[in-house]
Protein backbone atom coordinates (compact mmCIF):
# COMPACT_ATOMS: atom_id res chain seq x y z
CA UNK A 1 16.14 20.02 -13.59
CA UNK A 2 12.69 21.54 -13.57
CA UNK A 3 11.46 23.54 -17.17
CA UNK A 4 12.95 26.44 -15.35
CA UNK A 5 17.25 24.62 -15.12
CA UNK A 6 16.39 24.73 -11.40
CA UNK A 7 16.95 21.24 -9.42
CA UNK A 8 13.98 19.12 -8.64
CA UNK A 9 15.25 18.72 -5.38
CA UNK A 10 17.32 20.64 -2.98
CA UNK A 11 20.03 18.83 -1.35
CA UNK A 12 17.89 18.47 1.80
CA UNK A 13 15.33 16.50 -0.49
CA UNK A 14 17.82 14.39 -1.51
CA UNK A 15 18.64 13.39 2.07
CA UNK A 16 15.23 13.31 3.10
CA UNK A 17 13.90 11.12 0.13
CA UNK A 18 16.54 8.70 0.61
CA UNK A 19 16.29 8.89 4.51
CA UNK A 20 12.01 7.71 3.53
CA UNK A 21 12.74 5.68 1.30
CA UNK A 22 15.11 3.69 3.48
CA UNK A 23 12.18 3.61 6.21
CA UNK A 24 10.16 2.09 3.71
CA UNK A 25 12.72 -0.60 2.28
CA UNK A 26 12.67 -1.32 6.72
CA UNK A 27 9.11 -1.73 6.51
CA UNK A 28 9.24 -4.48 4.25
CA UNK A 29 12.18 -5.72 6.02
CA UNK A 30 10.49 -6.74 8.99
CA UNK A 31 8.15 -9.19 7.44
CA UNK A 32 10.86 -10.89 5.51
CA UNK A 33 12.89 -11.37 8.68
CA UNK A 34 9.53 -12.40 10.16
CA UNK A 35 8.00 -15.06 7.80
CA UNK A 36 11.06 -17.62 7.84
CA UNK A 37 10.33 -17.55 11.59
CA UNK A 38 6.60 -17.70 11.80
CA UNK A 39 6.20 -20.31 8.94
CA UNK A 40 8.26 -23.16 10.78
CA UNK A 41 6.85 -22.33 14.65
CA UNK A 42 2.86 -21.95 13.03
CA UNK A 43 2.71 -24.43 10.28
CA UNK A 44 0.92 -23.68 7.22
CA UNK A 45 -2.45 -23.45 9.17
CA UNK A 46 -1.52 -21.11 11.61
CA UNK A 47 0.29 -18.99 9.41
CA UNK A 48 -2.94 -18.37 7.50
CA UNK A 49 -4.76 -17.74 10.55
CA UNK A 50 -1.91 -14.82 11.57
CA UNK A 51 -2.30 -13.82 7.44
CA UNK A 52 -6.03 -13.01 8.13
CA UNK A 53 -5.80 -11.23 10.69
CA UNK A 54 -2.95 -9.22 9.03
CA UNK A 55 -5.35 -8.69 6.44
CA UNK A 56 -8.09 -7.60 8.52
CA UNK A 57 -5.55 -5.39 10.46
CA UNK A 58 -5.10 -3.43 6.98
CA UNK A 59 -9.05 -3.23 6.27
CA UNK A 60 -9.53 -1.61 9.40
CA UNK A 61 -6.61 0.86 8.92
CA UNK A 62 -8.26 2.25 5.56
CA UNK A 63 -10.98 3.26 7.55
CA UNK A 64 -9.05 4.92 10.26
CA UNK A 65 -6.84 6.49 8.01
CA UNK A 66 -9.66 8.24 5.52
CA UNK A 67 -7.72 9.39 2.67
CA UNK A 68 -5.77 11.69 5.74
CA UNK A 69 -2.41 9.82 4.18
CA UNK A 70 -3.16 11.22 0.85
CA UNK A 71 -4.67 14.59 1.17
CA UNK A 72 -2.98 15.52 4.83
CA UNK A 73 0.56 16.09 3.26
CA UNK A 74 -1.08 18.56 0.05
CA UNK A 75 -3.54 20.56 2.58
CA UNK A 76 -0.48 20.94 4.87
CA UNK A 77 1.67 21.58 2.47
CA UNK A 78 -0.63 24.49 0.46
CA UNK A 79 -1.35 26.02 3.49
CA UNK A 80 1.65 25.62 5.93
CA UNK A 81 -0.01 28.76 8.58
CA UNK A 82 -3.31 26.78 8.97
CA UNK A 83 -1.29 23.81 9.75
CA UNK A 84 -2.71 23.01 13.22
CA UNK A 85 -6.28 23.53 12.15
CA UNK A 86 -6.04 20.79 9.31
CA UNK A 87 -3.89 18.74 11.25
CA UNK A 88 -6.31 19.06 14.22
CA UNK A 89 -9.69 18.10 11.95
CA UNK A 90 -7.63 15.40 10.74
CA UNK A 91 -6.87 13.97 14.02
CA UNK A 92 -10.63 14.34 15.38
CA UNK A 93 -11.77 13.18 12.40
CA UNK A 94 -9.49 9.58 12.64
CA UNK A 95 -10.47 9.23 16.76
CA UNK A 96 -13.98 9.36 15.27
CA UNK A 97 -13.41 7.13 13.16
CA UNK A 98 -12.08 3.89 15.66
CA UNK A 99 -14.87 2.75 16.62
CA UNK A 100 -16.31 2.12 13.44
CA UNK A 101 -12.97 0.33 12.35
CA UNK A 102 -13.52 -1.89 15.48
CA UNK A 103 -16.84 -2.55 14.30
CA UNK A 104 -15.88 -3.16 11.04
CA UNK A 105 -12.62 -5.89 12.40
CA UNK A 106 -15.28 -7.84 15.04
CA UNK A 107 -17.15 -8.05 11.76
CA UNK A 108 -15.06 -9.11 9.62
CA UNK A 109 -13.78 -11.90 12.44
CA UNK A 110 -16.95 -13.43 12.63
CA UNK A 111 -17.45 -13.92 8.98
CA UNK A 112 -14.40 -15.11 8.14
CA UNK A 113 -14.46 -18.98 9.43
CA UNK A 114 -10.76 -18.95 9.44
CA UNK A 115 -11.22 -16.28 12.53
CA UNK A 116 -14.04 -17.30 13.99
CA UNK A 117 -14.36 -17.87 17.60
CA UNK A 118 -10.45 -16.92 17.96
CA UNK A 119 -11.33 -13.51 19.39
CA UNK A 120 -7.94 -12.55 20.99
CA UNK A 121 -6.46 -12.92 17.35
CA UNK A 122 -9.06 -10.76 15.80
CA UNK A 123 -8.57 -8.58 18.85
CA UNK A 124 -4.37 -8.23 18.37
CA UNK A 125 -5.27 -7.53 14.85
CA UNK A 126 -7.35 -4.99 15.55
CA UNK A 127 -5.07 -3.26 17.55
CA UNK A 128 -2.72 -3.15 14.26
CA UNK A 129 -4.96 -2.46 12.22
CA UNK A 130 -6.26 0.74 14.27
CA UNK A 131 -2.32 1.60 14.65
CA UNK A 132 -1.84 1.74 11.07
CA UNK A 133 -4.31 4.18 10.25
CA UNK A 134 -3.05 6.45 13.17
CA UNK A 135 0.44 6.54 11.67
CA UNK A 136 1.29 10.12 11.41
CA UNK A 137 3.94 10.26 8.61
CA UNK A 138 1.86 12.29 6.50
CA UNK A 139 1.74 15.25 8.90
CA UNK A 140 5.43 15.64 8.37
CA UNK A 141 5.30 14.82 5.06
CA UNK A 142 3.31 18.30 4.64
CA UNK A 143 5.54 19.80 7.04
CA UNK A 144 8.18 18.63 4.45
CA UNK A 145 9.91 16.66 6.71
CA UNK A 146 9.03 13.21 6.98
CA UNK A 147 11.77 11.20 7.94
CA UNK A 148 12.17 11.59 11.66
CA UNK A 149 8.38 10.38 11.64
CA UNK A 150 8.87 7.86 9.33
CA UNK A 151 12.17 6.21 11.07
CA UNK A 152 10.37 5.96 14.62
CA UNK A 153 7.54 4.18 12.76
CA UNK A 154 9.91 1.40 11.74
CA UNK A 155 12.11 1.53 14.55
CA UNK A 156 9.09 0.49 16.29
CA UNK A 157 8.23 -2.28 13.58
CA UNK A 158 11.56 -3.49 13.45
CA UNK A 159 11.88 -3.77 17.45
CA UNK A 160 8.88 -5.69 17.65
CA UNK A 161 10.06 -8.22 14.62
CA UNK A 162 13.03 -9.01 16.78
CA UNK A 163 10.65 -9.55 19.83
CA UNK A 164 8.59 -11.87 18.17
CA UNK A 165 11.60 -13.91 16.70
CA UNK A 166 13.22 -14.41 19.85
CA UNK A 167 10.17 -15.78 21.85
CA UNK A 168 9.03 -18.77 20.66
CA UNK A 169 6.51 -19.22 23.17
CA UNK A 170 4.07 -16.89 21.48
CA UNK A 171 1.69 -17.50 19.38
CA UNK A 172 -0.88 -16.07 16.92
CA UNK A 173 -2.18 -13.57 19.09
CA UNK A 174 0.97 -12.93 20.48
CA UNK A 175 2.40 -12.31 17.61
CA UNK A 176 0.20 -9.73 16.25
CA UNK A 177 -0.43 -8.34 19.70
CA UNK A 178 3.59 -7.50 20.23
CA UNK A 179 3.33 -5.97 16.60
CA UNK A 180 0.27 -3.64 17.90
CA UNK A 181 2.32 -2.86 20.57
CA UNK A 182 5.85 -1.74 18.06
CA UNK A 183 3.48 -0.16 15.68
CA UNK A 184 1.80 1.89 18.62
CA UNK A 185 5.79 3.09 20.43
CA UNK A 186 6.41 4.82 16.86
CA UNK A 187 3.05 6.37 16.29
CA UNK A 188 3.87 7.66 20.15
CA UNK A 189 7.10 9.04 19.22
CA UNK A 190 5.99 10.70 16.35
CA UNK A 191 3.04 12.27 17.94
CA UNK A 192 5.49 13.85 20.50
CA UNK A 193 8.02 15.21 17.52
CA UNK A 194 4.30 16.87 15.98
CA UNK A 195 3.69 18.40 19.14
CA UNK A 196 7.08 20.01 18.99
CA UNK A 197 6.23 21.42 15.76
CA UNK A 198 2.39 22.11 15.45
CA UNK A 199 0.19 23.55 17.40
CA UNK A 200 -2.89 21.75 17.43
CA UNK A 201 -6.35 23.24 16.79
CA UNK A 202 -9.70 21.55 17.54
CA UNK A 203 -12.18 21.67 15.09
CA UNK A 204 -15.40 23.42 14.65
CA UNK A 205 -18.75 21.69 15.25
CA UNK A 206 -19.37 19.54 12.63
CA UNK A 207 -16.66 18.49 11.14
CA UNK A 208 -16.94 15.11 11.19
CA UNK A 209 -20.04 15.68 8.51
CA UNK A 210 -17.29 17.43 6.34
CA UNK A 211 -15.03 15.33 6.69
CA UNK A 212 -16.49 12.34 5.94
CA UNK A 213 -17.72 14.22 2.32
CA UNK A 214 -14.62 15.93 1.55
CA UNK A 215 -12.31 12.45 2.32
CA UNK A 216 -15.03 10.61 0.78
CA UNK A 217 -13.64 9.98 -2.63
CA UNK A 218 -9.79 9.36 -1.74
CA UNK A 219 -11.46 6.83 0.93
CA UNK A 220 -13.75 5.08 -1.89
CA UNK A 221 -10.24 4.41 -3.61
CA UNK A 222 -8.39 3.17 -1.12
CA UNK A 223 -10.72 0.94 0.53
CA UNK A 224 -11.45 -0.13 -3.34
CA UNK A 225 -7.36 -0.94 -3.95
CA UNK A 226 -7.15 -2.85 -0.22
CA UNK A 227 -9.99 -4.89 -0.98
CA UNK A 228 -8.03 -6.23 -3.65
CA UNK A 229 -4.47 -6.01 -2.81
CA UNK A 230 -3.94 -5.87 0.97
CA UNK A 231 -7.57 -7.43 1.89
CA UNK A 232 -6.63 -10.98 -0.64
CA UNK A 233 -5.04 -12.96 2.43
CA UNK A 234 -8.65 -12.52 4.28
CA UNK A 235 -10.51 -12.96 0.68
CA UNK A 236 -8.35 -16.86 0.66
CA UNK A 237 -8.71 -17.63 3.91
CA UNK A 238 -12.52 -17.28 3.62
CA UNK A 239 -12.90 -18.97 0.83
CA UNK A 240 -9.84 -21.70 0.61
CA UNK A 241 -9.12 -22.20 4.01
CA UNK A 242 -6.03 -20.72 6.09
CA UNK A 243 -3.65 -23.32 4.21
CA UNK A 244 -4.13 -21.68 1.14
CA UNK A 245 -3.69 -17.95 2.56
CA UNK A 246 -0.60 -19.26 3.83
CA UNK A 247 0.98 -20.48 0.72
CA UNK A 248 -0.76 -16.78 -1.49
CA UNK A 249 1.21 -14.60 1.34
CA UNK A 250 4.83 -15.92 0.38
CA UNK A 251 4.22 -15.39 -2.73
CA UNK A 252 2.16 -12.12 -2.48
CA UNK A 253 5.23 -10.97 0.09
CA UNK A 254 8.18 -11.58 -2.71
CA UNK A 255 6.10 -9.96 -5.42
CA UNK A 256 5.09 -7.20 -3.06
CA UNK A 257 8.55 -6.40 -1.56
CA UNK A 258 10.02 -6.50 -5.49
CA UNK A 259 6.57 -3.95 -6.30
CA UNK A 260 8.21 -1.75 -3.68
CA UNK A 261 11.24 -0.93 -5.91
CA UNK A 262 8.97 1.39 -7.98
CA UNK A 263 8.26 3.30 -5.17
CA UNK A 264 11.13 5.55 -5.85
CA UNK A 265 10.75 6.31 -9.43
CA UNK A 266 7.36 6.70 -8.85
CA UNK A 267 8.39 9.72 -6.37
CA UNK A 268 11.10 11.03 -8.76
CA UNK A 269 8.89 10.70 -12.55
CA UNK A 270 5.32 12.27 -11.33
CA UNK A 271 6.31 15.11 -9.68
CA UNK A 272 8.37 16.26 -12.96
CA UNK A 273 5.60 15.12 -15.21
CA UNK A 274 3.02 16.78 -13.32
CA UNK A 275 5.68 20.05 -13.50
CA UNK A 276 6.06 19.97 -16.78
CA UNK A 277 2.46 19.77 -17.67
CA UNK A 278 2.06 23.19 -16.62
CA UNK A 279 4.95 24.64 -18.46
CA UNK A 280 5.88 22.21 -21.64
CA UNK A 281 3.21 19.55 -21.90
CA UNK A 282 5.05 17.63 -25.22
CA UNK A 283 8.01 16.98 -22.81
CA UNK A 284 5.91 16.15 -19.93
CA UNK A 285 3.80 13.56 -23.08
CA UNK A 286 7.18 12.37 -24.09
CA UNK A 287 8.70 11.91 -20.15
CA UNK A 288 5.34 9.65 -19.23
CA UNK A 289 5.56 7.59 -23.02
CA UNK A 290 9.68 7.18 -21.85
CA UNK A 291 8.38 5.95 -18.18
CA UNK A 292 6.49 3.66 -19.94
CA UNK A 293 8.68 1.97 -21.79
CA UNK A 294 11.26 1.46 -19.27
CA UNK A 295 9.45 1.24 -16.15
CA UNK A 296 7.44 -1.67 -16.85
CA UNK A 297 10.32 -3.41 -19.31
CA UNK A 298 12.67 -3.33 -16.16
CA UNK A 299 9.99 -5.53 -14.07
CA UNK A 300 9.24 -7.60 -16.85
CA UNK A 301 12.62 -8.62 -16.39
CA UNK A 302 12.41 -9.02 -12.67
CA UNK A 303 9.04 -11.01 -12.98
CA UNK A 304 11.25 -12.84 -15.30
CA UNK A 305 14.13 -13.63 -12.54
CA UNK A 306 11.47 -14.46 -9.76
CA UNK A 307 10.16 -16.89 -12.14
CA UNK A 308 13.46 -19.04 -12.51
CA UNK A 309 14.53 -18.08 -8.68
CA UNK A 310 11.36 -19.04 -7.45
CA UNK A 311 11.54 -22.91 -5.87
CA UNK A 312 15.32 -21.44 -4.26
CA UNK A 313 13.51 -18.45 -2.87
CA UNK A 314 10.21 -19.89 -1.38
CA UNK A 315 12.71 -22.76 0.49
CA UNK A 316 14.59 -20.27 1.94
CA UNK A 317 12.08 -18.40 3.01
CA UNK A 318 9.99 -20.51 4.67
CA UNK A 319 10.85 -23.97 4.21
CA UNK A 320 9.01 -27.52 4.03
CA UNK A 321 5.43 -27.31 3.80
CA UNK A 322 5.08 -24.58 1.42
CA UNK A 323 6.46 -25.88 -1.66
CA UNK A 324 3.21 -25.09 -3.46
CA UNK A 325 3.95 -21.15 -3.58
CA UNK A 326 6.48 -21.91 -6.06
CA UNK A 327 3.17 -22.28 -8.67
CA UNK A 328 1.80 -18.90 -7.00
CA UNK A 329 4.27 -17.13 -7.30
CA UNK A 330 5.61 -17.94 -10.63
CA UNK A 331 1.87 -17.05 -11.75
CA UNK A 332 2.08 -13.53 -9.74
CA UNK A 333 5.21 -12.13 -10.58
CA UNK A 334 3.77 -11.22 -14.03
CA UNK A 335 1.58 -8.45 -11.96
CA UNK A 336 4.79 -6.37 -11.66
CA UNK A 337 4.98 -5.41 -15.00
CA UNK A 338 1.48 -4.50 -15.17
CA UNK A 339 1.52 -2.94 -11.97
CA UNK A 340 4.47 -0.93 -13.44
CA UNK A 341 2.55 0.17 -16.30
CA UNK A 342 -0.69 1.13 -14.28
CA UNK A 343 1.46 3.80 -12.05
CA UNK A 344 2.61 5.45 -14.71
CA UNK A 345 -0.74 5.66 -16.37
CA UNK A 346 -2.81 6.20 -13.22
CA UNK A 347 -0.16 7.54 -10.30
CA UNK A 348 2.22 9.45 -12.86
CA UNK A 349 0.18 10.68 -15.64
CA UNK A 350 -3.83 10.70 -14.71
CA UNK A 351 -3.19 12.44 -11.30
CA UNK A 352 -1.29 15.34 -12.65
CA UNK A 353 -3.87 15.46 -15.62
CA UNK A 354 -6.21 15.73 -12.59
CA UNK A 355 -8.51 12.91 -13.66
CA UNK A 356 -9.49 12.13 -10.39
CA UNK A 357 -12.85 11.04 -11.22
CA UNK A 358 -11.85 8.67 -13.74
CA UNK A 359 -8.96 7.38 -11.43
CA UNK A 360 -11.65 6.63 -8.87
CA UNK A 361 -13.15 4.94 -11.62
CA UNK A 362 -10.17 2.76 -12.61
CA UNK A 363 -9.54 1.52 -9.49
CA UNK A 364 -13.19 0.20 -8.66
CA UNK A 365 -12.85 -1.50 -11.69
CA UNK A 366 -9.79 -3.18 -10.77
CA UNK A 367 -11.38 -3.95 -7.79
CA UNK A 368 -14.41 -5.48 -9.17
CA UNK A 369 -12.30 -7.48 -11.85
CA UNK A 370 -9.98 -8.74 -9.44
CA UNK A 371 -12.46 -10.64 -6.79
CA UNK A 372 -15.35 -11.84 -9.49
CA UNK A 373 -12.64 -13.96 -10.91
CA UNK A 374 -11.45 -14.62 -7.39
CA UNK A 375 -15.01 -15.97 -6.27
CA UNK A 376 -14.56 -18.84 -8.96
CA UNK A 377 -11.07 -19.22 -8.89
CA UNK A 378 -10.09 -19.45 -5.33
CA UNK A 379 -12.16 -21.66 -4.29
CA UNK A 380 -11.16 -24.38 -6.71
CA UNK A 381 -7.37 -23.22 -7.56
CA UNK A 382 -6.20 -21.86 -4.18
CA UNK A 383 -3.30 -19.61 -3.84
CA UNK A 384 -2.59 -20.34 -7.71
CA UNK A 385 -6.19 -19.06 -8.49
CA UNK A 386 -6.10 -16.06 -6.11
CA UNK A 387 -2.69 -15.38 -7.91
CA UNK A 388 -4.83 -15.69 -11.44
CA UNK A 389 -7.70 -13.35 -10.46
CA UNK A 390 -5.04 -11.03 -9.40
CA UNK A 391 -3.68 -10.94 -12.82
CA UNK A 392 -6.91 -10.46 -14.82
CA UNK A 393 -7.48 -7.66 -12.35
CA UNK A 394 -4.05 -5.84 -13.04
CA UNK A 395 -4.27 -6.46 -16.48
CA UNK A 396 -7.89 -5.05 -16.99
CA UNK A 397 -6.63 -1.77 -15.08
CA UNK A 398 -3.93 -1.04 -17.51
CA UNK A 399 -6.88 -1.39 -19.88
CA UNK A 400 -9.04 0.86 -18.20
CA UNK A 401 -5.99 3.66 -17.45
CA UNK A 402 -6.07 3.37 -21.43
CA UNK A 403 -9.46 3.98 -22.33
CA UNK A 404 -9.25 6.74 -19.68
CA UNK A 405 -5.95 8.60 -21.21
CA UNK A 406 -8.16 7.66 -24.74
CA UNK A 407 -8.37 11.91 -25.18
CA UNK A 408 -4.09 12.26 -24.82
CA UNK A 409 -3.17 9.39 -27.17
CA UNK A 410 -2.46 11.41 -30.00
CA UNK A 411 0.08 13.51 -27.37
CA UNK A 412 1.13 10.27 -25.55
CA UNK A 413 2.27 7.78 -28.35
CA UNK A 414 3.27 10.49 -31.13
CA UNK A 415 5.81 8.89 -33.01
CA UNK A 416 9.71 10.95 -32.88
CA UNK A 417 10.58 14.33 -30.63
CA UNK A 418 8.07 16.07 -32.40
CA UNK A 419 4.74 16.03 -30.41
CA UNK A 420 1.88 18.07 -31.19
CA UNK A 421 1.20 21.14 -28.22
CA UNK A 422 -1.54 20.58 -26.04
């Protein structure tokens, strides 16, 4: 219930929420049923050659994409009759923006020595990497209806994973290029269900100018957060060799696929707090200081059961030849507590306190402590140091979220029910 006794959600949220939050458990799905297969037909050096050019796949998607992921679904949503104008700049805006993301994947293919010279791998994972950022789920998220979108998306993904699996004769290239190809049918069928539903304006002159300055911040952040999250396979690669981007990925899969699990709370705790910050800010104070007690104490618990399960799960996921992730990943599960604690700081609390600035902030820090450590680390430690820098990074963001929030302490960790008004 809202501060009002009316339901957060209507019983067609419900459906919907669970109906996108099933398409997103079947996004992380497909690598897991993936992985087991790739591992044993690539080796551990081809695997970290198809893990860098995932990761350069995701670089060039944050550049497609703009920020359109984050701020299409409010601007829709606050202004549902100028729809097809907004979703029109959008869509200029993102065709505008491929060629640069090519540019920026060619780049990226020919510094990396792990890709260089392979050109039809940096090639297939362009091609991903450019249908990722076209992914139109956040249109119907505005439209407040996302999961027809969302479902063809990983219909597609998920047909593609079984293509790859049963055709052992491809290989790297192949691989990625039959995962362009997935990614690409669902982007197609959602574009036809947004046809059905908008009617698309073309923009005035000039608005790729304004819409490279108004995206311009949400872009700084999530280029910052890929650079050290999703970008880390091509960061290894380059400077431990594939082997060691191989043996990182398991381990950055498990912990990433456990991550996802906060997804939902995430969705369910900020939208109240940011509510009830509007209408009874010591409940919304005591709601966030609850979240983050028992958000990140359930993961430390998790990180916990990763730790012991971790030689069982890394040799049944991919088998002989990685037996080294065990060390990774027992040294990376410890991110998902602080990971835990960082959403509800940053994601839960700072974005409804509409600290944008200072979130922008927080996560070019994390950025910034996350690959200096890397650039002495990696090289010498591998996955295990990659894994290490990643930890110092998390760790110092939780920091900085604190020093942030410094001004809402006094609200945020009052002692009892009784916490002073805002």
């Amino acid at each position: 219930m809202d501060g009002g006794g009316r339901p957060l959600l209507s019983a067609r949220g419900v459906i919907d929420a669970g109906l996108v939050y099933g398409a997103h458990g079947l996004r992380f799905l497909a690598p897991l049923l993936l992985y087991p297969v790739l591992t044993r037909r690539f080796g551990v050096e081809g695997f970290g050659v198809y893990v860098a050019a995932v990761s350069l796949a995701t670089m060039a998607a944050v550049v497609v994409d703009y920020g359109a992921s984050l701020s299409g679904p409010r601007d829709i949503a606050a202004a549902r009759q100028a729809a097809g104008s907004i979703i029109g700049r959008m869509l200029a805006l993102r065709a505008a923006l491929v060629l640069p993301a090519i540019g920026l994947g060619l780049w990226l293919g020919w510094i990396n020595p792990v890709l260089d010279g392979d050109w039809a791998v940096v090639g297939a994972g362009i091609a991903l990497g450019v249908g990722q950022g076209a992914s139109l789920v956040w249109v119907f998220q505005g439209l407040r209806d996302p999961a027809p979108a969302a479902l063809a998306e990983v219909g597609g993904t998920l047909a593609a994973a079984v293509v790859v699996m049963l055709s052992p004769g491809l290989g790297v290239a192949g691989a990625l290029a039959v995962q362009a190809a997935g990614l690409w049918l669902g982007v197609g069928v959602g574009a036809g269900l947004m046809l059905r539903r908008v009617r698309l304006e073309w923009p005035r002159r000039g608005f790729v100018r304004r819409g490279l300055v108004e995206g311009g911040a949400l872009f700084a952040s999530r280029a910052a957060v890929t650079a050290y999250t999703g970008g880390v396979g091509f960061v290894v690669a380059a400077l431990a060799g594939p082997g060691q981007a191989a043996i990182y990925a398991v381990a950055d899969k498990i912990v990433g696929a456990a991550s996802s699990l906060m997804r939902p709370l995430a969705g369910l705790v900020g939208p109240r707090i940011a509510g009830l910050l509007a209408e009874d800010a010591p409940t919304a104070f005591r709601t966030a200081r609850w979240s983050l007690i028992v958000t990140p104490g359930l993961f430390l618990g998790l990180a916990a059961g990763l730790w012991i399960a971790a030689p069982v799960l890394v040799r049944l996921l991919v088998g002989e030849g990685f037996e080294d992730a065990v060390g990774a990943l027992r040294t990376l599960v410890f991110i998902l507590p602080l990971v835990a604690a960082s959403q509800v700081l940053g994601l839960q609390l700072m974005t409804a306190l509409r600290m944008d600035g200072r979130f922008a902030l927080m996560v070019g820090v994390g950025c910034v402590a996350t690959l200096g450590p890397a650039a002495v680390l990696a090289p010498a430690g591998g996955a295990e140091g990659m894994a290490g820098a990643r930890l110092i990074g998390e760790a110092v963001v939780v920091l900085t979220c604190l020093v942030c929030l410094r001004p809402h302490w006094r609200f945020l960790f009052a002692r009892g029910r009784h916490v002073p008004a805002v």
